[in-house]
PDB file of N, CA and C in Angstrom:
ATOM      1  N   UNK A   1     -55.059 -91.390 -54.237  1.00  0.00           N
ATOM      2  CA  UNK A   1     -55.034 -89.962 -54.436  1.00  0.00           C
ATOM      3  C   UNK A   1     -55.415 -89.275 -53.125  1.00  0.00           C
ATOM      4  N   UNK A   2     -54.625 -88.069 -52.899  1.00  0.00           N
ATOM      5  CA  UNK A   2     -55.078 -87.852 -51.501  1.00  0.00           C
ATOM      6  C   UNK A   2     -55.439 -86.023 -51.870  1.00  0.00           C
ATOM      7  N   UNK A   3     -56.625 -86.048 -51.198  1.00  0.00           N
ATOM      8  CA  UNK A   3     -57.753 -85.038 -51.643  1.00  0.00           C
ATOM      9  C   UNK A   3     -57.754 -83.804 -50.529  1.00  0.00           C
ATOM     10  N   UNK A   4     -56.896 -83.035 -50.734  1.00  0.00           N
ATOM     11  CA  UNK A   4     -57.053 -81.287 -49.413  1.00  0.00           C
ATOM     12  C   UNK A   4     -58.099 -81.036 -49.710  1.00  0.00           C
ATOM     13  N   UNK A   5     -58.803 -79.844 -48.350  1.00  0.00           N
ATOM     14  CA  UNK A   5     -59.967 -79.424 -48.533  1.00  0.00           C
ATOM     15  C   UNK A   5     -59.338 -78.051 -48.293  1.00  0.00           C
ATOM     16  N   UNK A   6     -59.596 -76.849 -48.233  1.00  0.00           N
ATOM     17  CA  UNK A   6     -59.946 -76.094 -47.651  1.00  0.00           C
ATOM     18  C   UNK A   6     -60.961 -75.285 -47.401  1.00  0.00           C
ATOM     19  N   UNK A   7     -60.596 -74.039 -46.370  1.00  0.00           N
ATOM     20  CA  UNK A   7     -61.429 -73.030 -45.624  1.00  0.00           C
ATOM     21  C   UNK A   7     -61.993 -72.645 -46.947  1.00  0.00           C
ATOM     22  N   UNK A   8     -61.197 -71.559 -47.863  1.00  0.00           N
ATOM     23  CA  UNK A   8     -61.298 -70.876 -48.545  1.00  0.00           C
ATOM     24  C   UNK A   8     -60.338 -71.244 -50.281  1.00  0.00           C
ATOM     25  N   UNK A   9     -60.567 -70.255 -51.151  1.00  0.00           N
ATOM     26  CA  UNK A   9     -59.910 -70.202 -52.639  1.00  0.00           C
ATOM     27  C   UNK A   9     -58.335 -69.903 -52.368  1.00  0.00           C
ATOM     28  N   UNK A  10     -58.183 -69.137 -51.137  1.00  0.00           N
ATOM     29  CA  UNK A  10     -56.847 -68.390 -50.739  1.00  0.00           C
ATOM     30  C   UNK A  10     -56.342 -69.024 -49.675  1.00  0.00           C
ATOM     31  N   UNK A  11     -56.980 -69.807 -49.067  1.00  0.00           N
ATOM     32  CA  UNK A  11     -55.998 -71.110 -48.182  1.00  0.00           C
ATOM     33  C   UNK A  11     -55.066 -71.581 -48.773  1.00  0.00           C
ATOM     34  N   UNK A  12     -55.834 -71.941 -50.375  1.00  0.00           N
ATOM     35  CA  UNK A  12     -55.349 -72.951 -51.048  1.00  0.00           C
ATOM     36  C   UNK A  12     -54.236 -72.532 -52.064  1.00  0.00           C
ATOM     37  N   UNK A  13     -54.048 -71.316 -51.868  1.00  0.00           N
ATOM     38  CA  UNK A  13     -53.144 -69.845 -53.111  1.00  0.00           C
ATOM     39  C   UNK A  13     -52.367 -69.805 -52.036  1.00  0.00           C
ATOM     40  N   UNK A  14     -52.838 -69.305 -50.969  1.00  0.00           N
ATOM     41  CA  UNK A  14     -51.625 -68.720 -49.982  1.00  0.00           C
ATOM     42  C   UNK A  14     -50.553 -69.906 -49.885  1.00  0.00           C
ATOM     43  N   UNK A  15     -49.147 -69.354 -49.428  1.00  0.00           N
ATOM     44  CA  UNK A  15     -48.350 -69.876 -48.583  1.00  0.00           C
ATOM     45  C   UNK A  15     -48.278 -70.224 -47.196  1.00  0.00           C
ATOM     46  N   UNK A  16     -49.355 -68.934 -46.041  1.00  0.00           N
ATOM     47  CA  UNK A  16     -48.977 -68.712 -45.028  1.00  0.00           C
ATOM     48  C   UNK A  16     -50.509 -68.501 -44.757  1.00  0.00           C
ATOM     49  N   UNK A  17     -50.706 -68.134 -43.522  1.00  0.00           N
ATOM     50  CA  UNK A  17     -52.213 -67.752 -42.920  1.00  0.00           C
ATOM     51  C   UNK A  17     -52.452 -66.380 -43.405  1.00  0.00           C
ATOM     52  N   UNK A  18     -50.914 -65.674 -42.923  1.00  0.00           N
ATOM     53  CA  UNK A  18     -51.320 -64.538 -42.864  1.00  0.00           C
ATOM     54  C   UNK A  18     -51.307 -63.594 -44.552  1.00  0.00           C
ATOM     55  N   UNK A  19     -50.688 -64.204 -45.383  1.00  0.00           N
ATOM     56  CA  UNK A  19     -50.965 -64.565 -47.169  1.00  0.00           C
ATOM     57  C   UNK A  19     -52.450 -64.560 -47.478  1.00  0.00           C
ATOM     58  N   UNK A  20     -53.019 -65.611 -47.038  1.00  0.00           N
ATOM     59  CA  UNK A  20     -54.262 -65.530 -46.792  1.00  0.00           C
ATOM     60  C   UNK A  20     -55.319 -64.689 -46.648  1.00  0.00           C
ATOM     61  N   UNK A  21     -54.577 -64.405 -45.281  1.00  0.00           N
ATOM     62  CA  UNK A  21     -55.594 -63.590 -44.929  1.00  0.00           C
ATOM     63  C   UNK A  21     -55.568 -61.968 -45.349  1.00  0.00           C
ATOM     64  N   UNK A  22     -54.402 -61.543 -46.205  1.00  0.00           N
ATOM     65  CA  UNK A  22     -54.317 -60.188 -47.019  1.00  0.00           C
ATOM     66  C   UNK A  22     -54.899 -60.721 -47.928  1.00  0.00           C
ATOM     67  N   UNK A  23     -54.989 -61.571 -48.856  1.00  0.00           N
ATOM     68  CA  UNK A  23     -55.739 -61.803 -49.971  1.00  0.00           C
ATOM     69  C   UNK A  23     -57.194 -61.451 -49.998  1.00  0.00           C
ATOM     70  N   UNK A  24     -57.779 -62.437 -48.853  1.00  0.00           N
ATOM     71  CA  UNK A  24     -59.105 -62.103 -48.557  1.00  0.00           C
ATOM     72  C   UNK A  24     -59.638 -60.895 -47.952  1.00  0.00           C
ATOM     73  N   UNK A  25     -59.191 -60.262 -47.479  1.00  0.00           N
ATOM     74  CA  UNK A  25     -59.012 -59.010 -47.769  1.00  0.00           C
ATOM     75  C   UNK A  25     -58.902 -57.688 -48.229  1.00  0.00           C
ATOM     76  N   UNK A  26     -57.810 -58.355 -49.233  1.00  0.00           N
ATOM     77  CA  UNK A  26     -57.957 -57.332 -50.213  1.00  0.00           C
ATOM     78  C   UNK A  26     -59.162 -57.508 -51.350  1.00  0.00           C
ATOM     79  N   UNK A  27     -59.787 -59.470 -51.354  1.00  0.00           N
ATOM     80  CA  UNK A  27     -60.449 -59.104 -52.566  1.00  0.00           C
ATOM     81  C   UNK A  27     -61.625 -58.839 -51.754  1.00  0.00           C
ATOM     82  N   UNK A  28     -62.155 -58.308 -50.084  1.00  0.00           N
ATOM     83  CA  UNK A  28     -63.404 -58.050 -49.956  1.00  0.00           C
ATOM     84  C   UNK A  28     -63.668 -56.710 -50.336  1.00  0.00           C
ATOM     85  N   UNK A  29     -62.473 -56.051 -50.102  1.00  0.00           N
ATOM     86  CA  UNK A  29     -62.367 -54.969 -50.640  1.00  0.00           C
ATOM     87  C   UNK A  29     -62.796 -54.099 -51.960  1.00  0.00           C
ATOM     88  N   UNK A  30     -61.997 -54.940 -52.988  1.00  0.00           N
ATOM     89  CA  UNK A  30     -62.081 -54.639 -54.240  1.00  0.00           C
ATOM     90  C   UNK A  30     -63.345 -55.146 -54.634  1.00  0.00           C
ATOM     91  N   UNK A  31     -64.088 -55.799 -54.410  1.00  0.00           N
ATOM     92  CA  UNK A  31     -65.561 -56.349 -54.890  1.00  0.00           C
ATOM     93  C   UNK A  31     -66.288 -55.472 -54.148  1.00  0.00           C
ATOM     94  N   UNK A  32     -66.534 -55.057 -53.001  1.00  0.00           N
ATOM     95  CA  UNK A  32     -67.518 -53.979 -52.170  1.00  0.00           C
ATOM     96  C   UNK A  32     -66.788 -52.643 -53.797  1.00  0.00           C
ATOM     97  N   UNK A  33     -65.680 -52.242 -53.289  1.00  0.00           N
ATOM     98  CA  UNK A  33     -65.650 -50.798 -54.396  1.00  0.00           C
ATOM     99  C   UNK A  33     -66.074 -50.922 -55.686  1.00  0.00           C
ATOM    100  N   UNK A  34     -65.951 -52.455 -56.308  1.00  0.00           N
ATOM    101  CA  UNK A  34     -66.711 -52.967 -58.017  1.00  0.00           C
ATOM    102  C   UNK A  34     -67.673 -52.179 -57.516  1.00  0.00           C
ATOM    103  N   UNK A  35     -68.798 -52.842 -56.689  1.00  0.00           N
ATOM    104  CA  UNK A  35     -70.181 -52.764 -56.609  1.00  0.00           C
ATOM    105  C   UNK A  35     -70.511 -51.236 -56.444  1.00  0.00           C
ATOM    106  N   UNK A  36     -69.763 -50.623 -55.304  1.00  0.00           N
ATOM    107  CA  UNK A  36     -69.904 -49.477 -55.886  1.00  0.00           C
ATOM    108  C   UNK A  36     -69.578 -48.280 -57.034  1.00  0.00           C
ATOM    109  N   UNK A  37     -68.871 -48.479 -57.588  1.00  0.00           N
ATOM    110  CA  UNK A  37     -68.653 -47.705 -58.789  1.00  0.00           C
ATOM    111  C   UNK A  37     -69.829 -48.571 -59.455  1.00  0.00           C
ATOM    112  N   UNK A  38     -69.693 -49.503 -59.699  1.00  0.00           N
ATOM    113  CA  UNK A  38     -71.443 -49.815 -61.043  1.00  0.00           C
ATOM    114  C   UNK A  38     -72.516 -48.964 -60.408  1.00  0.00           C
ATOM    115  N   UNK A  39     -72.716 -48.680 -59.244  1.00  0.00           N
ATOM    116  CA  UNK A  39     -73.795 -48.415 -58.432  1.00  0.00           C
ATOM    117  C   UNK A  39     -73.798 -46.954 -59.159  1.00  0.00           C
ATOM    118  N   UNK A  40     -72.876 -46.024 -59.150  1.00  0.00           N
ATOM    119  CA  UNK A  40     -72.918 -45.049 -59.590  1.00  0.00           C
ATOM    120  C   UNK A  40     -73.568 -44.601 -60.597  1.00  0.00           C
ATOM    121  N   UNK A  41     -73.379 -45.577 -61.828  1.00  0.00           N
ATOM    122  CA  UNK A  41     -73.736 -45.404 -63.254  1.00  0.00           C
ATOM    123  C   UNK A  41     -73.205 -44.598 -64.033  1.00  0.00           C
ATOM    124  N   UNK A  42     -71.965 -43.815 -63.976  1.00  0.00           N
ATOM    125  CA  UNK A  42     -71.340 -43.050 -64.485  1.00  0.00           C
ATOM    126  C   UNK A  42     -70.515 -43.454 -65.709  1.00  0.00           C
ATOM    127  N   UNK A  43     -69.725 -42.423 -66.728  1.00  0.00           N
ATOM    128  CA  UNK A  43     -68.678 -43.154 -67.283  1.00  0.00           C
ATOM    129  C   UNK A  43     -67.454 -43.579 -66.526  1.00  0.00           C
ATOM    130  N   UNK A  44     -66.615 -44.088 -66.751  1.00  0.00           N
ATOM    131  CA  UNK A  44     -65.382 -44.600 -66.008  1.00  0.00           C
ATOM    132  C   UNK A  44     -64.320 -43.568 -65.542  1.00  0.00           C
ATOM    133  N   UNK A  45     -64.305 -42.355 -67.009  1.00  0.00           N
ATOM    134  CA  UNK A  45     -63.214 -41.240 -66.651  1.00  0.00           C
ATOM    135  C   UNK A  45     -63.994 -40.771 -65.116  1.00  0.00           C
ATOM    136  N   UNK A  46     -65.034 -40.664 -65.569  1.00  0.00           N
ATOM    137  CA  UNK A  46     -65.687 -39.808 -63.920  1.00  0.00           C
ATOM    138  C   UNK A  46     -65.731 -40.708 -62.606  1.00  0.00           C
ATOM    139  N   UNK A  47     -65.819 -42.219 -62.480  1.00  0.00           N
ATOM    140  CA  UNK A  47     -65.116 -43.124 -61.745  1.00  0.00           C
ATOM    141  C   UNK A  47     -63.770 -42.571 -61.153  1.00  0.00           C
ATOM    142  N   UNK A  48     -63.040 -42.665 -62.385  1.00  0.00           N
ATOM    143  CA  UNK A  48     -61.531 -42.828 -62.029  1.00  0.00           C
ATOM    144  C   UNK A  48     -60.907 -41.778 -60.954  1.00  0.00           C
ATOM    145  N   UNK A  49     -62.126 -40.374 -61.952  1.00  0.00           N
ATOM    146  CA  UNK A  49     -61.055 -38.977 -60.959  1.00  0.00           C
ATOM    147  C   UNK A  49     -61.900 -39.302 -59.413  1.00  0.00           C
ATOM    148  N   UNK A  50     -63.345 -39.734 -59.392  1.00  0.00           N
ATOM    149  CA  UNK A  50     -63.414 -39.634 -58.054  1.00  0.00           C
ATOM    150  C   UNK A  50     -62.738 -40.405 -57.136  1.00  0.00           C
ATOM    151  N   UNK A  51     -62.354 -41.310 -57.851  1.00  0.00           N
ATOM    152  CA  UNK A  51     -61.495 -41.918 -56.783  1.00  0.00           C
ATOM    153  C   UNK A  51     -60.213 -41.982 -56.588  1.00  0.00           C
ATOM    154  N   UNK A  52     -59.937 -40.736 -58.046  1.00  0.00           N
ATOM    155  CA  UNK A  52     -58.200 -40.393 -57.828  1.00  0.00           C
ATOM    156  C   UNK A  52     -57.218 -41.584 -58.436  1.00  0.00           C
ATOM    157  N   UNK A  53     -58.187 -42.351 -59.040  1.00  0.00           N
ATOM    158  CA  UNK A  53     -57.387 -43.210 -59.933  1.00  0.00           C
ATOM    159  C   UNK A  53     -57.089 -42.622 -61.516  1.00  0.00           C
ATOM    160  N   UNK A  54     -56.761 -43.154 -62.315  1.00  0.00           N
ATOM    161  CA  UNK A  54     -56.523 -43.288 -63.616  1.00  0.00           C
ATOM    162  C   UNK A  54     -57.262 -44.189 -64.104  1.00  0.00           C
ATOM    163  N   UNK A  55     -57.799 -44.158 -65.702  1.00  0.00           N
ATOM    164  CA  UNK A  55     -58.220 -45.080 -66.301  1.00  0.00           C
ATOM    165  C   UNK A  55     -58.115 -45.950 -66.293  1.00  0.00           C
ATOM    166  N   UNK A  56     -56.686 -46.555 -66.695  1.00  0.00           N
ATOM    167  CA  UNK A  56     -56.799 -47.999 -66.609  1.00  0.00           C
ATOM    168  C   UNK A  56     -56.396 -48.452 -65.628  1.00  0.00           C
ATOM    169  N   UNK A  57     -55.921 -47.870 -64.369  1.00  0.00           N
ATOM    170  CA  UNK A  57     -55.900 -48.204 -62.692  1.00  0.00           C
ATOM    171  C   UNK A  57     -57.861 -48.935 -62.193  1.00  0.00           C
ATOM    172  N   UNK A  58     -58.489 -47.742 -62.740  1.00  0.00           N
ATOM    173  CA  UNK A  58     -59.974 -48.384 -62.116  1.00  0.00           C
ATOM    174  C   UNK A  58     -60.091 -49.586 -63.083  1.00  0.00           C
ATOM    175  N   UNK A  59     -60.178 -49.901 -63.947  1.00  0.00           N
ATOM    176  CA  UNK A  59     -59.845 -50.820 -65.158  1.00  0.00           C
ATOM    177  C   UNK A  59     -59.813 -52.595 -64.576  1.00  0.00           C
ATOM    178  N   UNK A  60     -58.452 -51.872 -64.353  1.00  0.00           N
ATOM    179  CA  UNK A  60     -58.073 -53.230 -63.632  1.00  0.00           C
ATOM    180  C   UNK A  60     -58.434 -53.172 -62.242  1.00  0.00           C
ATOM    181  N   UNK A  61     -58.983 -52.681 -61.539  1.00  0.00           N
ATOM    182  CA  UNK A  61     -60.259 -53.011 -60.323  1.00  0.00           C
ATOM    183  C   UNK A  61     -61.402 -53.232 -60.806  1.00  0.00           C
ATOM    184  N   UNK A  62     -61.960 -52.734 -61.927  1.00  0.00           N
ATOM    185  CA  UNK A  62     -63.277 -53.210 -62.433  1.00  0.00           C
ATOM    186  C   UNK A  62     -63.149 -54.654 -62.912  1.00  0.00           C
ATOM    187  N   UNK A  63     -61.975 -55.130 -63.280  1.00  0.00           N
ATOM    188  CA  UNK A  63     -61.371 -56.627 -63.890  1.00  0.00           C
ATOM    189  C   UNK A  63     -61.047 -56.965 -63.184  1.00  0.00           C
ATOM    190  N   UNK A  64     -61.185 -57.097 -61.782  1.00  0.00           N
ATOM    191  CA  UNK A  64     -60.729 -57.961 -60.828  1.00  0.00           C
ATOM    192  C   UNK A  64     -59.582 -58.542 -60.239  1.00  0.00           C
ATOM    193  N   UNK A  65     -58.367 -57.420 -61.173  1.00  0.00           N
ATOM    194  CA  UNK A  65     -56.708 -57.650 -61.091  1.00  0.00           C
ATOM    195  C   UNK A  65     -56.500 -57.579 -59.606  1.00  0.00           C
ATOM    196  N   UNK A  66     -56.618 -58.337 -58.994  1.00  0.00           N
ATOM    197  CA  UNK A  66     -56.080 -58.175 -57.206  1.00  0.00           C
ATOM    198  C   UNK A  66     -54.788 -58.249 -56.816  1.00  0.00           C
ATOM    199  N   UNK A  67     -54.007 -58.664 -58.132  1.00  0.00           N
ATOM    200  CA  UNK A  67     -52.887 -58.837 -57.891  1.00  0.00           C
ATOM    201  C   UNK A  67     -52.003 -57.144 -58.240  1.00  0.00           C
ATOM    202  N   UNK A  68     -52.669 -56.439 -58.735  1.00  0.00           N
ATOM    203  CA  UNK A  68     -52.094 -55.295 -58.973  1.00  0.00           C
ATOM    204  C   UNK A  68     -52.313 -54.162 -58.769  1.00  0.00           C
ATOM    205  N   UNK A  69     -53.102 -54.544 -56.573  1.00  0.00           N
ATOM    206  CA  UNK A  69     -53.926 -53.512 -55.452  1.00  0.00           C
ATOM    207  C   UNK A  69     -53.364 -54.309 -54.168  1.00  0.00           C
ATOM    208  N   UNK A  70     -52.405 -53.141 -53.462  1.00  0.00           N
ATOM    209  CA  UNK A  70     -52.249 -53.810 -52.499  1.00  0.00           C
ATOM    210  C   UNK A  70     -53.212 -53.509 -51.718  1.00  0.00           C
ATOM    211  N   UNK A  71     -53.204 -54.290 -50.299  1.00  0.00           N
ATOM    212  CA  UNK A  71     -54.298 -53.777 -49.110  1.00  0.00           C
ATOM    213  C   UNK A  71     -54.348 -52.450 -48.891  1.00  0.00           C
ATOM    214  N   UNK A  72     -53.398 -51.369 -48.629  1.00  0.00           N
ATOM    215  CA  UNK A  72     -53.243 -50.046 -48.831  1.00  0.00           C
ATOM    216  C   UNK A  72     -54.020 -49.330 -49.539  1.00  0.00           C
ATOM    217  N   UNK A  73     -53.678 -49.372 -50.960  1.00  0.00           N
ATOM    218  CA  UNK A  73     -53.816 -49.050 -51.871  1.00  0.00           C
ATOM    219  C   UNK A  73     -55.490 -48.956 -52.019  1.00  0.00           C
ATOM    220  N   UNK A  74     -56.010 -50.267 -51.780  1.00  0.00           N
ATOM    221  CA  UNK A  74     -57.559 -50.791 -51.723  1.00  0.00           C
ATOM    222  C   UNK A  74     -58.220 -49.941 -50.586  1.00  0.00           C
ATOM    223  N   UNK A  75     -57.625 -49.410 -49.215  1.00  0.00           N
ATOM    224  CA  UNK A  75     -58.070 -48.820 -48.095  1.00  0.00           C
ATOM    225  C   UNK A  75     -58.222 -47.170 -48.778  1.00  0.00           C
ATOM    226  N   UNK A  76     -56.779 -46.697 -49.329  1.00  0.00           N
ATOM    227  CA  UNK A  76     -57.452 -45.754 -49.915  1.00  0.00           C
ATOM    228  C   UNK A  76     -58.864 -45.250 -50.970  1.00  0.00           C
ATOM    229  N   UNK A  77     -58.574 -46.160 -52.061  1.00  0.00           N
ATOM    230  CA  UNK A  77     -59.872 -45.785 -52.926  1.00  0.00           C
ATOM    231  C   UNK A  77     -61.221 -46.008 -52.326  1.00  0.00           C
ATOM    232  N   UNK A  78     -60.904 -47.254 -51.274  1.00  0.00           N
ATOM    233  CA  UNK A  78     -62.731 -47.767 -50.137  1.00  0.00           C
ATOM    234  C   UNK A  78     -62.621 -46.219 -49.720  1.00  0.00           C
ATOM    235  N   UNK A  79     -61.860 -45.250 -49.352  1.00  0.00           N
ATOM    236  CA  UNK A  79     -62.156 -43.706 -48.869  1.00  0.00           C
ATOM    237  C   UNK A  79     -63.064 -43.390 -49.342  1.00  0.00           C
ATOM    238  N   UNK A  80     -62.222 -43.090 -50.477  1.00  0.00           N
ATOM    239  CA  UNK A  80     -62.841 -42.686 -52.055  1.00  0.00           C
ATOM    240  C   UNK A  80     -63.714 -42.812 -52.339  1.00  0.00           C
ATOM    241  N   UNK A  81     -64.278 -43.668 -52.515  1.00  0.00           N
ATOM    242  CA  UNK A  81     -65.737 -44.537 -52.457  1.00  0.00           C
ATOM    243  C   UNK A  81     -66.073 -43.942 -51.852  1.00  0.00           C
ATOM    244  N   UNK A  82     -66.313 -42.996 -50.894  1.00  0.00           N
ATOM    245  CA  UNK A  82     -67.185 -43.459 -49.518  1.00  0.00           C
ATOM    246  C   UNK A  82     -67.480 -44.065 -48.431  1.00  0.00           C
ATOM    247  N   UNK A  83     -66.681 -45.170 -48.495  1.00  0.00           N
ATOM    248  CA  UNK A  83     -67.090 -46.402 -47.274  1.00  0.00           C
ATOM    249  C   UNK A  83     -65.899 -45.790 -46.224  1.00  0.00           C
ATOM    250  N   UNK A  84     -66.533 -46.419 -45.223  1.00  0.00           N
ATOM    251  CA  UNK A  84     -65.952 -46.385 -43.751  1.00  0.00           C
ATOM    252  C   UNK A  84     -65.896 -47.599 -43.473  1.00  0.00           C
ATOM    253  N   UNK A  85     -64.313 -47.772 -42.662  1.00  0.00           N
ATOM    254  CA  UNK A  85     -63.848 -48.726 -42.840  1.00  0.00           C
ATOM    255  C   UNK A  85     -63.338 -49.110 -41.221  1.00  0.00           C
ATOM    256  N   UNK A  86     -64.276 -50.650 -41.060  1.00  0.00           N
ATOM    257  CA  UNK A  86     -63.782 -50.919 -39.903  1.00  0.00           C
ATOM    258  C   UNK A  86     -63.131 -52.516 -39.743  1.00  0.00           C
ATOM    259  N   UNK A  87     -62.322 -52.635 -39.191  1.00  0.00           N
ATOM    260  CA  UNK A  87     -61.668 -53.957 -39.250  1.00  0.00           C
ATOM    261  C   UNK A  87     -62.160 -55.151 -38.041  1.00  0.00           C
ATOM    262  N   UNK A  88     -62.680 -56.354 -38.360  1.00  0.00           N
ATOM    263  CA  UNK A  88     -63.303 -56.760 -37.498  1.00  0.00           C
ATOM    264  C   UNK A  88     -62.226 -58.422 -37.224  1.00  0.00           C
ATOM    265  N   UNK A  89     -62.035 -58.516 -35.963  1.00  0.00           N
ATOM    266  CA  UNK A  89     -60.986 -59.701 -35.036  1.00  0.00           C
ATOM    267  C   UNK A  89     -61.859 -60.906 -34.982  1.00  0.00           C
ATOM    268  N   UNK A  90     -61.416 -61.948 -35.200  1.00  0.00           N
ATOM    269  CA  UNK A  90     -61.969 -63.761 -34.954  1.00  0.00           C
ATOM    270  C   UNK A  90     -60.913 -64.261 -34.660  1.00  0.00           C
ATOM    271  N   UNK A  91     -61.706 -64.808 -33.692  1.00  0.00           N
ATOM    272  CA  UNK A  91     -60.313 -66.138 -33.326  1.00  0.00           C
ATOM    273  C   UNK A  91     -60.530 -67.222 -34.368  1.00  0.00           C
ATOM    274  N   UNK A  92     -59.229 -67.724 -34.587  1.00  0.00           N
ATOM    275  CA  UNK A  92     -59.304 -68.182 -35.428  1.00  0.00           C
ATOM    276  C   UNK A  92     -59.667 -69.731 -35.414  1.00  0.00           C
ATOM    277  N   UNK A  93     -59.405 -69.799 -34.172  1.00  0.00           N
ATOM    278  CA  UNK A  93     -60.028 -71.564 -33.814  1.00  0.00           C
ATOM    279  C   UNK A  93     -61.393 -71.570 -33.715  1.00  0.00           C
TER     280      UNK A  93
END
Protein backbone atom coordinates (compact mmCIF):
# COMPACT_ATOMS: atom_id res chain seq x y z
CA UNK A 1 0.00 0.00 0.00
CA UNK A 2 1.54 3.17 -0.79
CA UNK A 3 0.73 5.98 1.76
CA UNK A 4 0.73 10.19 0.41
CA UNK A 5 1.29 12.65 2.94
CA UNK A 6 0.49 15.98 2.62
CA UNK A 7 1.14 19.80 3.43
CA UNK A 8 -2.39 20.40 4.05
CA UNK A 9 -6.52 18.99 3.81
CA UNK A 10 -6.44 20.99 0.31
CA UNK A 11 -3.19 19.60 -1.14
CA UNK A 12 -4.93 16.60 -0.96
CA UNK A 13 -8.64 18.13 -2.59
CA UNK A 14 -6.84 20.29 -4.92
CA UNK A 15 -5.86 19.42 -8.42
CA UNK A 16 -3.21 22.11 -8.80
CA UNK A 17 -1.11 24.36 -6.28
CA UNK A 18 -2.76 27.10 -7.22
CA UNK A 19 -6.51 25.12 -6.40
CA UNK A 20 -4.99 24.90 -3.30
CA UNK A 21 -3.99 27.64 -2.56
CA UNK A 22 -7.65 29.54 -3.30
CA UNK A 23 -9.10 27.01 -1.10
CA UNK A 24 -6.98 27.85 1.76
CA UNK A 25 -7.76 30.92 1.40
CA UNK A 26 -10.87 31.18 1.01
CA UNK A 27 -11.49 28.92 4.08
CA UNK A 28 -9.07 31.43 6.20
CA UNK A 29 -11.32 33.71 5.32
CA UNK A 30 -14.62 32.37 6.01
CA UNK A 31 -13.58 31.06 9.57
CA UNK A 32 -11.91 34.64 10.67
CA UNK A 33 -15.72 36.21 9.41
CA UNK A 34 -17.56 32.84 11.45
CA UNK A 35 -15.65 34.13 14.41
CA UNK A 36 -16.63 37.32 13.88
CA UNK A 37 -20.22 37.43 13.42
CA UNK A 38 -20.53 34.96 16.76
CA UNK A 39 -18.40 37.69 18.29
CA UNK A 40 -21.16 40.04 17.69
CA UNK A 41 -23.94 38.22 19.47
CA UNK A 42 -26.64 39.42 17.45
CA UNK A 43 -29.59 37.71 15.64
CA UNK A 44 -28.59 36.52 12.16
CA UNK A 45 -31.20 38.90 10.17
CA UNK A 46 -28.96 41.73 11.79
CA UNK A 47 -25.69 39.67 10.72
CA UNK A 48 -26.89 39.30 7.34
CA UNK A 49 -27.88 43.11 6.51
CA UNK A 50 -24.54 44.15 8.01
CA UNK A 51 -22.84 42.42 5.87
CA UNK A 52 -25.20 42.84 2.95
CA UNK A 53 -25.87 39.30 2.79
CA UNK A 54 -29.19 37.47 2.96
CA UNK A 55 -30.26 34.94 5.35
CA UNK A 56 -29.50 32.02 4.12
CA UNK A 57 -26.26 33.44 2.21
CA UNK A 58 -24.74 34.12 5.98
CA UNK A 59 -26.24 30.60 6.72
CA UNK A 60 -24.23 28.89 4.65
CA UNK A 61 -21.00 30.86 5.86
CA UNK A 62 -22.02 30.18 9.34
CA UNK A 63 -22.11 26.24 7.97
CA UNK A 64 -19.02 26.32 6.55
CA UNK A 65 -20.31 25.90 2.75
CA UNK A 66 -16.89 27.07 1.10
CA UNK A 67 -17.90 25.72 -1.77
CA UNK A 68 -20.66 28.27 -2.31
CA UNK A 69 -18.05 31.66 -1.54
CA UNK A 70 -15.77 32.47 -3.94
CA UNK A 71 -12.42 34.29 -2.89
CA UNK A 72 -14.16 37.56 -4.05
CA UNK A 73 -17.09 37.18 -2.70
CA UNK A 74 -15.29 36.24 0.90
CA UNK A 75 -12.99 39.66 0.37
CA UNK A 76 -16.11 41.49 0.20
CA UNK A 77 -18.11 40.47 3.35
CA UNK A 78 -14.15 40.36 5.39
CA UNK A 79 -15.09 44.43 4.41
CA UNK A 80 -18.13 44.02 5.91
CA UNK A 81 -16.95 42.62 8.84
CA UNK A 82 -14.60 45.08 9.42
CA UNK A 83 -11.34 43.46 8.78
CA UNK A 84 -8.59 44.87 6.74
CA UNK A 85 -7.21 42.90 4.51
CA UNK A 86 -3.69 42.25 3.70
CA UNK A 87 -2.21 39.54 1.55
CA UNK A 88 0.97 38.07 2.71
CA UNK A 89 3.90 36.22 -0.12
CA UNK A 90 6.09 32.81 0.89
CA UNK A 91 8.20 31.19 -1.10
CA UNK A 92 7.12 28.30 -1.46
CA UNK A 93 10.24 26.13 -1.13
Amino acid sequence: MNVEVFDSVFDALADTPAEAANLTARADLLLGIRERVKSWNVPQDQAAKRLGLTRPRLNDLLRGKLDKFSLDALVNVATAAGFKLHIQLEDAA
